[in-house]
PDB file of N, CA and C in Angstrom:
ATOM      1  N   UNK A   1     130.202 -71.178 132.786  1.00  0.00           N
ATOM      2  CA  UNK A   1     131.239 -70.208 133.009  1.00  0.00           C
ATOM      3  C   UNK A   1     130.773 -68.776 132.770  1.00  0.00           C
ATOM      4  N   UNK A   2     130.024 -68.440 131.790  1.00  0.00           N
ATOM      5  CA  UNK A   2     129.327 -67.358 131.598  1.00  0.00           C
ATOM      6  C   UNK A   2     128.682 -66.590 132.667  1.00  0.00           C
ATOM      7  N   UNK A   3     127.952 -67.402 133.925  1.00  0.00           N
ATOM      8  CA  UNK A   3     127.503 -67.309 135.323  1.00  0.00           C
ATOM      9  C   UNK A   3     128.490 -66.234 135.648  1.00  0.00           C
ATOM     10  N   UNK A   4     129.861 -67.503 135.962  1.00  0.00           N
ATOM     11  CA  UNK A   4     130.731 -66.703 136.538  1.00  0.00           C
ATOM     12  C   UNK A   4     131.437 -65.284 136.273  1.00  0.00           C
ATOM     13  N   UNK A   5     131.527 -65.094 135.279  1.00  0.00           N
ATOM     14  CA  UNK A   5     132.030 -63.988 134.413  1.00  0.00           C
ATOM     15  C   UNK A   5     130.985 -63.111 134.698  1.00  0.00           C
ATOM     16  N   UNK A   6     129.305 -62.545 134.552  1.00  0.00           N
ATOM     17  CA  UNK A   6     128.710 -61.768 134.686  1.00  0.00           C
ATOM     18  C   UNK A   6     129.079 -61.450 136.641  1.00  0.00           C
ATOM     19  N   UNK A   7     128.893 -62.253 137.171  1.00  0.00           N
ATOM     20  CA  UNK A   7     128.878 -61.850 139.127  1.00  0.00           C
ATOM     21  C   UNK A   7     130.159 -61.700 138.976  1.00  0.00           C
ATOM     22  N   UNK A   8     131.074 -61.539 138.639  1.00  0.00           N
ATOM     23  CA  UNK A   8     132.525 -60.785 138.683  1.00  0.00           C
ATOM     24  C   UNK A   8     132.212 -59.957 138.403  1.00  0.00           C
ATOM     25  N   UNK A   9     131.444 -59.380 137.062  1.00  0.00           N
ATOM     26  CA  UNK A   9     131.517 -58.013 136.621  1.00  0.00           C
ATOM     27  C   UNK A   9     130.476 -57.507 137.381  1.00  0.00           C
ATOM     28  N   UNK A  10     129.451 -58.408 137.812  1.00  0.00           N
ATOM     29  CA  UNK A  10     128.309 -57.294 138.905  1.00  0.00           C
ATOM     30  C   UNK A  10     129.623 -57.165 140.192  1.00  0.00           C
ATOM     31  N   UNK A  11     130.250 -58.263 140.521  1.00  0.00           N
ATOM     32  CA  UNK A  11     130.856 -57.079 141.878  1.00  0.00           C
ATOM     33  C   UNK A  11     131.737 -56.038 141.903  1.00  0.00           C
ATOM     34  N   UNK A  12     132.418 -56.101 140.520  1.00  0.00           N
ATOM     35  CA  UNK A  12     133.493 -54.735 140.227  1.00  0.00           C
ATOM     36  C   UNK A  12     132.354 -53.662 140.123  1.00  0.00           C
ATOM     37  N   UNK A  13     131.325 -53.841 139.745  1.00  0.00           N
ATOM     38  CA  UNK A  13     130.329 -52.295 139.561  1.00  0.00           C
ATOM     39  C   UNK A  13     130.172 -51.956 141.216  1.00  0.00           C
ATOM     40  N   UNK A  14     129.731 -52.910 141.758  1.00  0.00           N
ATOM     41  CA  UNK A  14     129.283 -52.751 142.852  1.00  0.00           C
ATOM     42  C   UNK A  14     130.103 -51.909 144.051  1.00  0.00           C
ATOM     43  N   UNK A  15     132.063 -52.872 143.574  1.00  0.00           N
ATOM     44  CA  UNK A  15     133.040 -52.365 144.416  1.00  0.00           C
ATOM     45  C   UNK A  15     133.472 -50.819 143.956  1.00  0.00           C
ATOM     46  N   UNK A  16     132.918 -50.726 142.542  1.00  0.00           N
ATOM     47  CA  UNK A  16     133.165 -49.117 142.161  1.00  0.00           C
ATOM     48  C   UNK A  16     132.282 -48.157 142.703  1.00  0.00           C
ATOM     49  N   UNK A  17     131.221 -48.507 142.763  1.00  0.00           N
ATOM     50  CA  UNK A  17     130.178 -47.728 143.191  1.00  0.00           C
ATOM     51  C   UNK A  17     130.214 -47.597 144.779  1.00  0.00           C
ATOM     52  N   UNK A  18     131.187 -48.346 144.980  1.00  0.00           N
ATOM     53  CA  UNK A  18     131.348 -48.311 146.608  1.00  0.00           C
ATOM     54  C   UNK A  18     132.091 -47.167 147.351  1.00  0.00           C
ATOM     55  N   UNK A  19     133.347 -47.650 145.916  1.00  0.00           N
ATOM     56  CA  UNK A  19     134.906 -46.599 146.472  1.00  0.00           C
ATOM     57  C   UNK A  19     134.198 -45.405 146.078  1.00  0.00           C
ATOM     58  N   UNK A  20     133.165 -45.476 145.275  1.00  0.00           N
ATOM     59  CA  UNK A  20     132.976 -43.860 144.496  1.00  0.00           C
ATOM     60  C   UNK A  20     132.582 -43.113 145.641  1.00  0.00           C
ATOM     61  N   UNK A  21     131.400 -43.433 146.224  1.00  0.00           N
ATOM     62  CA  UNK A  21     130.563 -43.468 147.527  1.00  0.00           C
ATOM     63  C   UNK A  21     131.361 -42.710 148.707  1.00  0.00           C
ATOM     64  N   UNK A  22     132.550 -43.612 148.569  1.00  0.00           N
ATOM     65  CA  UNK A  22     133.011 -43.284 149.965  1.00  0.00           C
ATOM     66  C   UNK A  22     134.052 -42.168 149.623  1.00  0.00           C
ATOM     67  N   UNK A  23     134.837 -42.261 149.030  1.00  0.00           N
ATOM     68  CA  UNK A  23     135.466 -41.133 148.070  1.00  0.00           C
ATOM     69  C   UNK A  23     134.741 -39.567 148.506  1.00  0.00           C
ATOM     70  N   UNK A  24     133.041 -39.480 148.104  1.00  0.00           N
ATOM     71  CA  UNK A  24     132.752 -38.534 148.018  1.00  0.00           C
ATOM     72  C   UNK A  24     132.471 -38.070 149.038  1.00  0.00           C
ATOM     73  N   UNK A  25     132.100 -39.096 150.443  1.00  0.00           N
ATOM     74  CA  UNK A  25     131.942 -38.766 151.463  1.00  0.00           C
ATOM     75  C   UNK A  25     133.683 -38.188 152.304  1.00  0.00           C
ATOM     76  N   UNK A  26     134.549 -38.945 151.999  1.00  0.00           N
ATOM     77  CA  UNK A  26     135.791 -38.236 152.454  1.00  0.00           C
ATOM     78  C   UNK A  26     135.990 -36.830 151.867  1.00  0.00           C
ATOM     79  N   UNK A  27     135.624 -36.370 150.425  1.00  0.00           N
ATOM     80  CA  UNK A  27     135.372 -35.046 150.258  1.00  0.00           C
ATOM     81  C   UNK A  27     134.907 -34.326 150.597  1.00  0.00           C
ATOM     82  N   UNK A  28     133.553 -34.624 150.695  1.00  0.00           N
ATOM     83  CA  UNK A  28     132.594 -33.730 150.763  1.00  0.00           C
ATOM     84  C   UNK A  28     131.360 -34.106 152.170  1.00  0.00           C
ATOM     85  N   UNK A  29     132.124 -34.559 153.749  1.00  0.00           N
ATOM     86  CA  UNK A  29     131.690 -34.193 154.990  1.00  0.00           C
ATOM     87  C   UNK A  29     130.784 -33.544 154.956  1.00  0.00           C
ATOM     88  N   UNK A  30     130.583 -32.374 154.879  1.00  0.00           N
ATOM     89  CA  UNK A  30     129.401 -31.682 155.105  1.00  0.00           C
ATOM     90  C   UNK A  30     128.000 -31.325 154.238  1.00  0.00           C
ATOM     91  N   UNK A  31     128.394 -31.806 152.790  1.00  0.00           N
ATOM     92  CA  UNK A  31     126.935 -32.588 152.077  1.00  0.00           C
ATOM     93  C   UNK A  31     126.370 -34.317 152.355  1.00  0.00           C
ATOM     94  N   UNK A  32     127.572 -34.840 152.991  1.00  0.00           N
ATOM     95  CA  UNK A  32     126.896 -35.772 153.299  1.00  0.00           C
ATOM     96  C   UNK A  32     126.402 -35.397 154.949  1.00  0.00           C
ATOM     97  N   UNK A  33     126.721 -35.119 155.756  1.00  0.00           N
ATOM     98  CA  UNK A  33     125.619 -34.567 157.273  1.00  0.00           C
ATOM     99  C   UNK A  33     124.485 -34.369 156.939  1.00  0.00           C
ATOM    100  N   UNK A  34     124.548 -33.419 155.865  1.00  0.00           N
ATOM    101  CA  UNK A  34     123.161 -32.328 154.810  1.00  0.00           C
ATOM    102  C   UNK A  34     122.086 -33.573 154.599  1.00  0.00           C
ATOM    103  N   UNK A  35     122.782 -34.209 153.867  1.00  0.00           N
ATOM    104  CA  UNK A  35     122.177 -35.595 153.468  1.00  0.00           C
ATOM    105  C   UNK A  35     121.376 -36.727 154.789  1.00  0.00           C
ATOM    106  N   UNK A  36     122.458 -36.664 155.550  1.00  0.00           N
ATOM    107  CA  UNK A  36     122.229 -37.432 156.698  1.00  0.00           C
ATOM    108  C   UNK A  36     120.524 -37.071 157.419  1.00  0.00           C
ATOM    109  N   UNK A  37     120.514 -35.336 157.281  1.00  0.00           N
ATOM    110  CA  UNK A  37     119.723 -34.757 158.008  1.00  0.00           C
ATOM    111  C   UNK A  37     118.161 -35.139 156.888  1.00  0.00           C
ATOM    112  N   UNK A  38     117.795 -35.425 155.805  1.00  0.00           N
ATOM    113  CA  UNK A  38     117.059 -36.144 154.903  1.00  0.00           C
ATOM    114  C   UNK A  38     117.417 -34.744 154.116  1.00  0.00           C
ATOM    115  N   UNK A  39     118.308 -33.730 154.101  1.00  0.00           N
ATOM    116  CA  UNK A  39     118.529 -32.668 153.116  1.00  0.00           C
ATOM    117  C   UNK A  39     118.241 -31.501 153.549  1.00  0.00           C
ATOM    118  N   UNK A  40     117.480 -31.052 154.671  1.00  0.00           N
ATOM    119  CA  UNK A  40     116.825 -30.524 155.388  1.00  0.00           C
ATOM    120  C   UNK A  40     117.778 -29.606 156.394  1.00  0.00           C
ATOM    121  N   UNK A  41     118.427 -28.118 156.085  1.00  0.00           N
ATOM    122  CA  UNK A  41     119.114 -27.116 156.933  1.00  0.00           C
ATOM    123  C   UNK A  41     118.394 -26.927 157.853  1.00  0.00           C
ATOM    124  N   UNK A  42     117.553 -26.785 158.304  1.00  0.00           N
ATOM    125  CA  UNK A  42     117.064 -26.222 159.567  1.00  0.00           C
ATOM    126  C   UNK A  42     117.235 -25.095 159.633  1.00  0.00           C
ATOM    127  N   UNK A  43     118.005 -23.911 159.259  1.00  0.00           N
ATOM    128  CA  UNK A  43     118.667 -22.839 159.711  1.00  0.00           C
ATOM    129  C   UNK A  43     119.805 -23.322 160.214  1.00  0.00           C
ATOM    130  N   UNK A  44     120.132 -24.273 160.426  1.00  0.00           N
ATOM    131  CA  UNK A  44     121.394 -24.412 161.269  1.00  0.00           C
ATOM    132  C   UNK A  44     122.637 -24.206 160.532  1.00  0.00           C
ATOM    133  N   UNK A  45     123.470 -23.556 160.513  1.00  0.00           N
ATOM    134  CA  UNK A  45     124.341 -23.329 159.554  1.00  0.00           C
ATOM    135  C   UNK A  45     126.007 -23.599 160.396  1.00  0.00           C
ATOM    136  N   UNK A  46     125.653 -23.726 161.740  1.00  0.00           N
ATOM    137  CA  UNK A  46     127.418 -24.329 162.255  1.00  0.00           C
ATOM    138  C   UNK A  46     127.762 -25.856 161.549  1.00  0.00           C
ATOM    139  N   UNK A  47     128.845 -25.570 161.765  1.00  0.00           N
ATOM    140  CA  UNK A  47     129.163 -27.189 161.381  1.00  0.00           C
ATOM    141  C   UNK A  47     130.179 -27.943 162.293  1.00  0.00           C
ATOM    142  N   UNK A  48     129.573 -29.464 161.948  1.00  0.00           N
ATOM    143  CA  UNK A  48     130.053 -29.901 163.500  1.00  0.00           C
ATOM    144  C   UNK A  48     131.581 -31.046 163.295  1.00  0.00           C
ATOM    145  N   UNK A  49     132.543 -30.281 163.809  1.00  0.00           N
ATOM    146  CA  UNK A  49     133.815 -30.928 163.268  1.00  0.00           C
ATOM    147  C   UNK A  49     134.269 -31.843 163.489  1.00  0.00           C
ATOM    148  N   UNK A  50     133.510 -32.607 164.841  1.00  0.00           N
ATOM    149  CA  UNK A  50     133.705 -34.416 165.296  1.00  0.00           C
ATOM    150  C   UNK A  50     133.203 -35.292 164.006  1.00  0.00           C
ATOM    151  N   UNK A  51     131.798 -34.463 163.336  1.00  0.00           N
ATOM    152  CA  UNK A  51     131.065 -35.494 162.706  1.00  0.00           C
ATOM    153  C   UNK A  51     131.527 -35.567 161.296  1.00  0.00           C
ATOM    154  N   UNK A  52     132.271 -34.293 160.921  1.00  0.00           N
ATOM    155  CA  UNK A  52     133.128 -34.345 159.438  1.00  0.00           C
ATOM    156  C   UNK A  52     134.252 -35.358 159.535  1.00  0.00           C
ATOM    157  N   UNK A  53     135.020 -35.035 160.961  1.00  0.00           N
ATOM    158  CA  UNK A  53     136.089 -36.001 161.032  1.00  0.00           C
ATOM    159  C   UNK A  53     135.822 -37.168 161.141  1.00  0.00           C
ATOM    160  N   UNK A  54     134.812 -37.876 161.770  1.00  0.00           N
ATOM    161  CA  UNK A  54     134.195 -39.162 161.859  1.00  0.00           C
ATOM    162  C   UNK A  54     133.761 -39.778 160.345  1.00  0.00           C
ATOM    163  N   UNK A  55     133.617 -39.044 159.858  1.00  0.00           N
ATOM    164  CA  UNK A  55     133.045 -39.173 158.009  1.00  0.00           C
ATOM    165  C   UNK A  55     134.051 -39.525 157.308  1.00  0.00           C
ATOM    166  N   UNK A  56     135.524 -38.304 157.347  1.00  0.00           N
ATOM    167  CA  UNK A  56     136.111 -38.787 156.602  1.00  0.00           C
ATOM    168  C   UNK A  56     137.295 -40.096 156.686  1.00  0.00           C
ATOM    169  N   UNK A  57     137.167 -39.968 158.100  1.00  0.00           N
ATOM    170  CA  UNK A  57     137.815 -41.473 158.195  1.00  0.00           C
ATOM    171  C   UNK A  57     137.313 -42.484 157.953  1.00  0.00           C
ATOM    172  N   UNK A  58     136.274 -42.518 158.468  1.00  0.00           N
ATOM    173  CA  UNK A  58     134.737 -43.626 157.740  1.00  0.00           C
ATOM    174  C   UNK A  58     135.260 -44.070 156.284  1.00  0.00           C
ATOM    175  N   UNK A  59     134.955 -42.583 155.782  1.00  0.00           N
ATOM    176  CA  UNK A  59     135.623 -42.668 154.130  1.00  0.00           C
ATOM    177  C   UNK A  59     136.244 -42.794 153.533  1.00  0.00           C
ATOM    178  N   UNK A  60     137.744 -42.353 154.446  1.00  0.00           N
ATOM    179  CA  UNK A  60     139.291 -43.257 153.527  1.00  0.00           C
ATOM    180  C   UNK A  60     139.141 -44.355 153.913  1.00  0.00           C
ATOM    181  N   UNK A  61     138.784 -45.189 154.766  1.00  0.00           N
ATOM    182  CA  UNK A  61     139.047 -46.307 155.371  1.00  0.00           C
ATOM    183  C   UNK A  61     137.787 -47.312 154.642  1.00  0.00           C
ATOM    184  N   UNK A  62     136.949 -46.749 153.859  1.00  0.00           N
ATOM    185  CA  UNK A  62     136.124 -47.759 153.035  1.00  0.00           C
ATOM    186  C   UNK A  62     136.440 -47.518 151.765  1.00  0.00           C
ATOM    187  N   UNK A  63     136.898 -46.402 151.305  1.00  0.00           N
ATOM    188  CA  UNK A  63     137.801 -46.107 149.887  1.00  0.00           C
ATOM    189  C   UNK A  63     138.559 -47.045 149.756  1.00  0.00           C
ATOM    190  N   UNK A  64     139.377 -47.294 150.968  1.00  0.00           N
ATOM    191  CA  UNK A  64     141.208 -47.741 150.867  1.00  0.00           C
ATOM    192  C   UNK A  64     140.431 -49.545 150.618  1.00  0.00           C
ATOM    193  N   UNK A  65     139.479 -49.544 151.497  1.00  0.00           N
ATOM    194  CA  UNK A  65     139.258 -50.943 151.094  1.00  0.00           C
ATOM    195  C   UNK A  65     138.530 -51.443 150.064  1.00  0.00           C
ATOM    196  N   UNK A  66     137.455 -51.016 149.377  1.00  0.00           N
ATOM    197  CA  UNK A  66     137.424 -51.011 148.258  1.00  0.00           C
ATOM    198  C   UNK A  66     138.426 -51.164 147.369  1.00  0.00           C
ATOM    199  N   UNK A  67     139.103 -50.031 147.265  1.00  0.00           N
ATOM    200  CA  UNK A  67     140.415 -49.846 145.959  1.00  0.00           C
ATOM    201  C   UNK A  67     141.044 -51.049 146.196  1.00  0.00           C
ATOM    202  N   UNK A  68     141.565 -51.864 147.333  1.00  0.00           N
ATOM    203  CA  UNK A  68     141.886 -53.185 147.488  1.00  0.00           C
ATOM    204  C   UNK A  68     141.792 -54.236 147.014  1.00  0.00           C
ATOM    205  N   UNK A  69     140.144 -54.337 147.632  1.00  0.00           N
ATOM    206  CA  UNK A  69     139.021 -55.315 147.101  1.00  0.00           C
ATOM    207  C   UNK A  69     139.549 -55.171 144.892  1.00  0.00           C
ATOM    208  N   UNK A  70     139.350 -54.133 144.749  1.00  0.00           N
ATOM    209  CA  UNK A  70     139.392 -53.750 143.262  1.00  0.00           C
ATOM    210  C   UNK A  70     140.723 -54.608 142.700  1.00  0.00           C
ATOM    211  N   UNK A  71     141.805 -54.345 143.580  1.00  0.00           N
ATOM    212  CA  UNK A  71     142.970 -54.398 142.622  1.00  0.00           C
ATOM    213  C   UNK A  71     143.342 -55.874 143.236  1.00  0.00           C
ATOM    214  N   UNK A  72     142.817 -56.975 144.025  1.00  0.00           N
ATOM    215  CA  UNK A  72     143.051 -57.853 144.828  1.00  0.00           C
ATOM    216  C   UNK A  72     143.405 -59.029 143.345  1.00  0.00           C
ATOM    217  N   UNK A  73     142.147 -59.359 142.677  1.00  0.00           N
ATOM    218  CA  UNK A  73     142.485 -59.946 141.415  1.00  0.00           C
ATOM    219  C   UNK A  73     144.032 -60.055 140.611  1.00  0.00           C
ATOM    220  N   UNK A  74     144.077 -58.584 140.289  1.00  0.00           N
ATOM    221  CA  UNK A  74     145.280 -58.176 139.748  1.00  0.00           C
ATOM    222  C   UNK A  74     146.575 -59.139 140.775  1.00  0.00           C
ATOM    223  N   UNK A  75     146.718 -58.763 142.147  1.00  0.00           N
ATOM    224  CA  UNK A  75     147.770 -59.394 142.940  1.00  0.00           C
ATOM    225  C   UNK A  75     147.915 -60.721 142.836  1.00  0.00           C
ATOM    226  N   UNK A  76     147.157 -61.512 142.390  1.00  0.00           N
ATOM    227  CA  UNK A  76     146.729 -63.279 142.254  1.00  0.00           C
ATOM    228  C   UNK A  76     147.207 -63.588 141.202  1.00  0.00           C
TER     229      UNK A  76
END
C-alpha cells in the first residue's frame, strides 16, 4: 500500500506542476513566445496577437484541466 500512496503523491506534484505551467503561460503569452524562440529577441520587438491568444487558451484550457484532475479525488 505504501507503493500506492507515494504514485498518488508523485501525480499531485506532477498535476501541480502542470496547472502551475500552464497558469503562467495564460499570464504571461509573451515570455513564453520569448521562450519558444530558445530566449533569443532578435530585435524583433512586435508582438504577435494570434500567437498570445493561441497560448492563452492553450493555457486556461490545461489549467482548467489540471485543477480538475486535482480536485477529482475530493468529488469521489
Amino acid at each position: 500500500m505504501p507503493l500506492l500512496q507515494h504514485a498518488g503523491a508523485l501525480l499531485s506534484l506532477v498535476l501541480v506542476f502542470w496547472t502551475g505551467s500552464s497558469l503562467f503561460a495564460l499570464l504571461h503569452p509573451g515570455t513564453v513566445l520569448l521562450l519558444a524562440r530558445g530566449g533569443r529577441d532578435d530585435g524583433l520587438s512586435r508582438r504577435e496577437p494570434a500567437s498570445e491568444g493561441r497560448i492563452r487558451l492553450q493555457g486556461g484550457l490545461m489549467s482548467l484541466a489540471g485543477l480538475i484532475l486535482l480536485a477529482l479525488p475530493l468529488l469521489l
